[in-house]
N, C-alpha and C. Protein backbone atom coordinates (compact mmCIF):
# COMPACT_ATOMS: atom_id res chain seq x y z
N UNK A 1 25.22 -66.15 -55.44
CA UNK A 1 26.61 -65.80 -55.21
C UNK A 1 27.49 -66.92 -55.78
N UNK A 2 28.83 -66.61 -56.82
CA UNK A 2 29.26 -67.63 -57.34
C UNK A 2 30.17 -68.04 -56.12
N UNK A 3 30.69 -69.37 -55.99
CA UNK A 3 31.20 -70.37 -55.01
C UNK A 3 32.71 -69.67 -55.07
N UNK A 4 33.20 -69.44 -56.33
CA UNK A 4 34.44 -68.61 -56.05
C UNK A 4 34.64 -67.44 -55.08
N UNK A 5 33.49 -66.72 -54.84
CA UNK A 5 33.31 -66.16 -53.77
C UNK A 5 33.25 -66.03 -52.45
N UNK A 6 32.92 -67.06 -52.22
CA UNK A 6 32.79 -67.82 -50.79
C UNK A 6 34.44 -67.44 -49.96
N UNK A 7 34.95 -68.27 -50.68
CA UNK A 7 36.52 -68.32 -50.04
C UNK A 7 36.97 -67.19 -49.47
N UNK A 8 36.88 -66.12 -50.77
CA UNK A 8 37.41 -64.63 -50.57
C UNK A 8 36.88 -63.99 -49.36
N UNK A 9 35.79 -64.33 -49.38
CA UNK A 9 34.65 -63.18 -48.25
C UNK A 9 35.15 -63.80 -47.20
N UNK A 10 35.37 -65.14 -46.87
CA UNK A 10 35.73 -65.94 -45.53
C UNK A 10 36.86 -65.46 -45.32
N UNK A 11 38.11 -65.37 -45.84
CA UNK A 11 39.07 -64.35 -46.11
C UNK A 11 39.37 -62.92 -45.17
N UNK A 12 38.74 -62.37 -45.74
CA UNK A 12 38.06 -60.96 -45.91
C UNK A 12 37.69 -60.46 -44.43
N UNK A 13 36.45 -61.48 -44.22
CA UNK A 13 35.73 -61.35 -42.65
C UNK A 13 36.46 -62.04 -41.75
N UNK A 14 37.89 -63.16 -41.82
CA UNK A 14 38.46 -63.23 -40.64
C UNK A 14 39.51 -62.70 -40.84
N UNK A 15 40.25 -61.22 -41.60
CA UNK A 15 41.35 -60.21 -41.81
C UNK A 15 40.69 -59.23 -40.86
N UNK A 16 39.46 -59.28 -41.12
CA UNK A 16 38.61 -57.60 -40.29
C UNK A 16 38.58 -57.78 -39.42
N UNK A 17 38.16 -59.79 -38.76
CA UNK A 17 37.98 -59.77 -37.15
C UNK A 17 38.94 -59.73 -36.55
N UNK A 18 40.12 -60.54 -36.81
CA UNK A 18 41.58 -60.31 -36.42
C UNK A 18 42.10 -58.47 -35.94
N UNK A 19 41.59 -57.75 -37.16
CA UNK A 19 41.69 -56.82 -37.07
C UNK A 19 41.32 -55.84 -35.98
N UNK A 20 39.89 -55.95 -36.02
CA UNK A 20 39.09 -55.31 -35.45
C UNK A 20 39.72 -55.63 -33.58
N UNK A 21 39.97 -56.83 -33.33
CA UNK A 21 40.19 -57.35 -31.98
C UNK A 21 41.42 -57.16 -31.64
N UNK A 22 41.88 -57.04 -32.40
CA UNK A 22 43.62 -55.97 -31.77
C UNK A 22 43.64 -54.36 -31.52
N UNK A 23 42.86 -53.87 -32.31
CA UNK A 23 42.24 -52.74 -32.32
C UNK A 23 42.06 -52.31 -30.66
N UNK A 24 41.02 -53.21 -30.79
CA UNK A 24 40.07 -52.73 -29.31
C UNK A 24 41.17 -53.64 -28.15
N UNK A 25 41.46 -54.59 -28.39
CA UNK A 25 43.02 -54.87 -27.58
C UNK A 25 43.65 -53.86 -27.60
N UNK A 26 44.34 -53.28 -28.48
CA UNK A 26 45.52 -52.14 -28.24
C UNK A 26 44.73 -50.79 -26.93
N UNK A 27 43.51 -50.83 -27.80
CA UNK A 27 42.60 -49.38 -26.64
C UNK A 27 42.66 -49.68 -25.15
N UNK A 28 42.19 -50.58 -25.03
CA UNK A 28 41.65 -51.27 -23.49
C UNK A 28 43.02 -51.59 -22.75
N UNK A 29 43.98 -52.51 -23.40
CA UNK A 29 45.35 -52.13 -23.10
C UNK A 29 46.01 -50.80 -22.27
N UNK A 30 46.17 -49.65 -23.72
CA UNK A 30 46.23 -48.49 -23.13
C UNK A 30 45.54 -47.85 -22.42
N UNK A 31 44.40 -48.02 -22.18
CA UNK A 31 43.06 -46.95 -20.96
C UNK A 31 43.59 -47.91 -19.94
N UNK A 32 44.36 -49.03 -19.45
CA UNK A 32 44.63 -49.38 -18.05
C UNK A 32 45.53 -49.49 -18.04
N UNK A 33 46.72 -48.81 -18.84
CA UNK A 33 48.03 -48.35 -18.67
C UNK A 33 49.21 -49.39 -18.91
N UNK A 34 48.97 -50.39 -20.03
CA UNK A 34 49.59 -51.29 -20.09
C UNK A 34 50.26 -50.28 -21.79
N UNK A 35 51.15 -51.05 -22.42
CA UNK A 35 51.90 -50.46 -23.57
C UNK A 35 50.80 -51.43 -24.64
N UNK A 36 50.23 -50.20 -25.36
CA UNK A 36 49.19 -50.94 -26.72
C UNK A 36 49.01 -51.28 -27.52
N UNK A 37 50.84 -51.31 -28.03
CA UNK A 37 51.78 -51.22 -29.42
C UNK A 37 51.80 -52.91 -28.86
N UNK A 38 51.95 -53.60 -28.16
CA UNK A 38 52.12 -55.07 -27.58
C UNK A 38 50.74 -55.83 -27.86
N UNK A 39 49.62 -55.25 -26.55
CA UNK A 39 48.38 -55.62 -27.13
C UNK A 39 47.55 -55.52 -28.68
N UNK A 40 48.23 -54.49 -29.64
CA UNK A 40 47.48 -55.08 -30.46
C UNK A 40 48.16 -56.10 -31.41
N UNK A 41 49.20 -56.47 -31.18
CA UNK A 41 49.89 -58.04 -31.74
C UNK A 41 49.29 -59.15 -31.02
N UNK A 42 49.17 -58.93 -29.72
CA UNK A 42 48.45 -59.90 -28.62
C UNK A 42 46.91 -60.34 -29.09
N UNK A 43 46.50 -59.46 -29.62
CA UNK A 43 45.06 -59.50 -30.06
C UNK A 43 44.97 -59.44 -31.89
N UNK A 44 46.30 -59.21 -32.44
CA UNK A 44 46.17 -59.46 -33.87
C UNK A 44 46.31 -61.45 -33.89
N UNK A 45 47.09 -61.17 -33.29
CA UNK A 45 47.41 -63.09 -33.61
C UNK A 45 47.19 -63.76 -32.56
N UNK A 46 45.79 -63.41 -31.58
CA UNK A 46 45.31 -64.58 -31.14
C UNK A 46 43.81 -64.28 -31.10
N UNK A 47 43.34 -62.91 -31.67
CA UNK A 47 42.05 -62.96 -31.73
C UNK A 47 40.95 -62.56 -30.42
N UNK A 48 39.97 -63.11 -30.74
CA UNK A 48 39.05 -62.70 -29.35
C UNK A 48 39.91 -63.10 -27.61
N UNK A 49 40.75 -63.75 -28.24
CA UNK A 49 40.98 -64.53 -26.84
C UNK A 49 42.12 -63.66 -26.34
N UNK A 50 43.07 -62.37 -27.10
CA UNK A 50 43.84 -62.12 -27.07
C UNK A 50 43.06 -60.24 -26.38
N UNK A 51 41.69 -60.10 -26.88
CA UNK A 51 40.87 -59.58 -26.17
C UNK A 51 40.24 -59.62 -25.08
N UNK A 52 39.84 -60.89 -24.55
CA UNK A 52 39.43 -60.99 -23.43
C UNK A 52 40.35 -61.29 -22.24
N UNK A 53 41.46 -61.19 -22.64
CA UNK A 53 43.13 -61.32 -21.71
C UNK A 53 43.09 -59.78 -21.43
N UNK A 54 42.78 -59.03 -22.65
CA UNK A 54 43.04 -56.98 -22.41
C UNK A 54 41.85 -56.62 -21.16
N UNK A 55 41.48 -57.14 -21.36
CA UNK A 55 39.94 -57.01 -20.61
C UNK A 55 40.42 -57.15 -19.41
N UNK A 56 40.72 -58.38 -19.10
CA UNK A 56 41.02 -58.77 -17.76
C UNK A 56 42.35 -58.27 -17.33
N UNK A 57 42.86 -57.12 -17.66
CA UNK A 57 44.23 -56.85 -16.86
C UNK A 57 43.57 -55.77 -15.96
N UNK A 58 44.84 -55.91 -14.83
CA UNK A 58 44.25 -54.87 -13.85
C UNK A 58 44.65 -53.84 -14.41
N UNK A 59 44.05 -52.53 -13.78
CA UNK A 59 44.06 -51.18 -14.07
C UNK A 59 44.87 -50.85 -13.30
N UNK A 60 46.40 -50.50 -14.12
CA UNK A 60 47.20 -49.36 -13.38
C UNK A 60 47.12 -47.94 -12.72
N UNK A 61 46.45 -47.30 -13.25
CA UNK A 61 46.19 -45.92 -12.81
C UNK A 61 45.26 -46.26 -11.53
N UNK A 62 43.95 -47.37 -11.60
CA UNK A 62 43.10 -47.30 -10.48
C UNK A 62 43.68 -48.00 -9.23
N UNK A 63 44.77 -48.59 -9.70
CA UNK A 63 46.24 -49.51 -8.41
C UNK A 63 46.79 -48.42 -7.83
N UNK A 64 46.92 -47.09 -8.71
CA UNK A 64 48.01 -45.88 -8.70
C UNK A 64 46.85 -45.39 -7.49
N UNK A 65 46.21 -45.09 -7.40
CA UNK A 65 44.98 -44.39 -6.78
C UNK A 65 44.43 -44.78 -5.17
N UNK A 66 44.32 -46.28 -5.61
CA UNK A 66 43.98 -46.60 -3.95
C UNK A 66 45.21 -47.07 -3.50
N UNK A 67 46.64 -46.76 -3.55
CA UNK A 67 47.73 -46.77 -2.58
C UNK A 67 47.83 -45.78 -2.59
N UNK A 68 47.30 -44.42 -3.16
CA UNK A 68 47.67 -42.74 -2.50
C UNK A 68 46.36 -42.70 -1.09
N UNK A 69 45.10 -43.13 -1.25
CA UNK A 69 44.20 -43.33 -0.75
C UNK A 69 44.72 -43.94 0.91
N UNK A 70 44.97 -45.57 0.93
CA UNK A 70 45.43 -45.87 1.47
C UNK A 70 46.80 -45.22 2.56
N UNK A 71 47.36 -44.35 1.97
CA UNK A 71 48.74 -43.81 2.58
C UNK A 71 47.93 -42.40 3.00
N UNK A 72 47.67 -42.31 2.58
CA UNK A 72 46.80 -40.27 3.37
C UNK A 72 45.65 -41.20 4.33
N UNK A 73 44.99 -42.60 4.30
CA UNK A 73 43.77 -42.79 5.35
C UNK A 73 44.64 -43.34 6.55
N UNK A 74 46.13 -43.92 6.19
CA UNK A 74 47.28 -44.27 7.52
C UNK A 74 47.96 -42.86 7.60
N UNK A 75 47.70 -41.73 7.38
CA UNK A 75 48.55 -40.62 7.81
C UNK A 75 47.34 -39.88 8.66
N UNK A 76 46.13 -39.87 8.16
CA UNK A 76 44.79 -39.31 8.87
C UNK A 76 44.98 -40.07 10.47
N UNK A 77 45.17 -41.26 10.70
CA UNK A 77 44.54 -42.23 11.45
C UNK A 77 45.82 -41.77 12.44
N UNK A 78 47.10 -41.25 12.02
CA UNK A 78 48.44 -41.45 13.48
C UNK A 78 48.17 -40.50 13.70
């Protein structure tokens, strides 16, 4: 492989990972109800780390869920 090459491909493969990790930031984002148009800037320009922040947010819809839960098991109980 000529050495001029090198550079490009290094290039190349940290455009895709950048890529790739905003991507799956923007998804994981949106499946726990956060806005995904945000996360994938969050995860374009900071990378894995901007992924494992998407990861760790709480889940809105499953927050949405056990306070309906909660309010019908205090309406069961009076």
């Amino acid at each position: 492989m000529p050495d001029e090459l090198i550079p490009t491909l290094f290039i190349i493969g940290l455009l895709v990972h950048f890529l790739v990790c905003a991507g799956l930031s923007a998804y994981i984002a949106d499946e726990k109800g956060c806005k995904g148009i945000n996360w994938f800037f969050i995860g374009l320009f900071s990378g894995i780390h901007g992924l494992i922040a998407a990861a760790g947010l709480p889940d809105k819809f499953f927050d949405h869920f056990c306070e309906e839960d909660e309010i019908i098991e205090n309406e069961e109980t009076n």
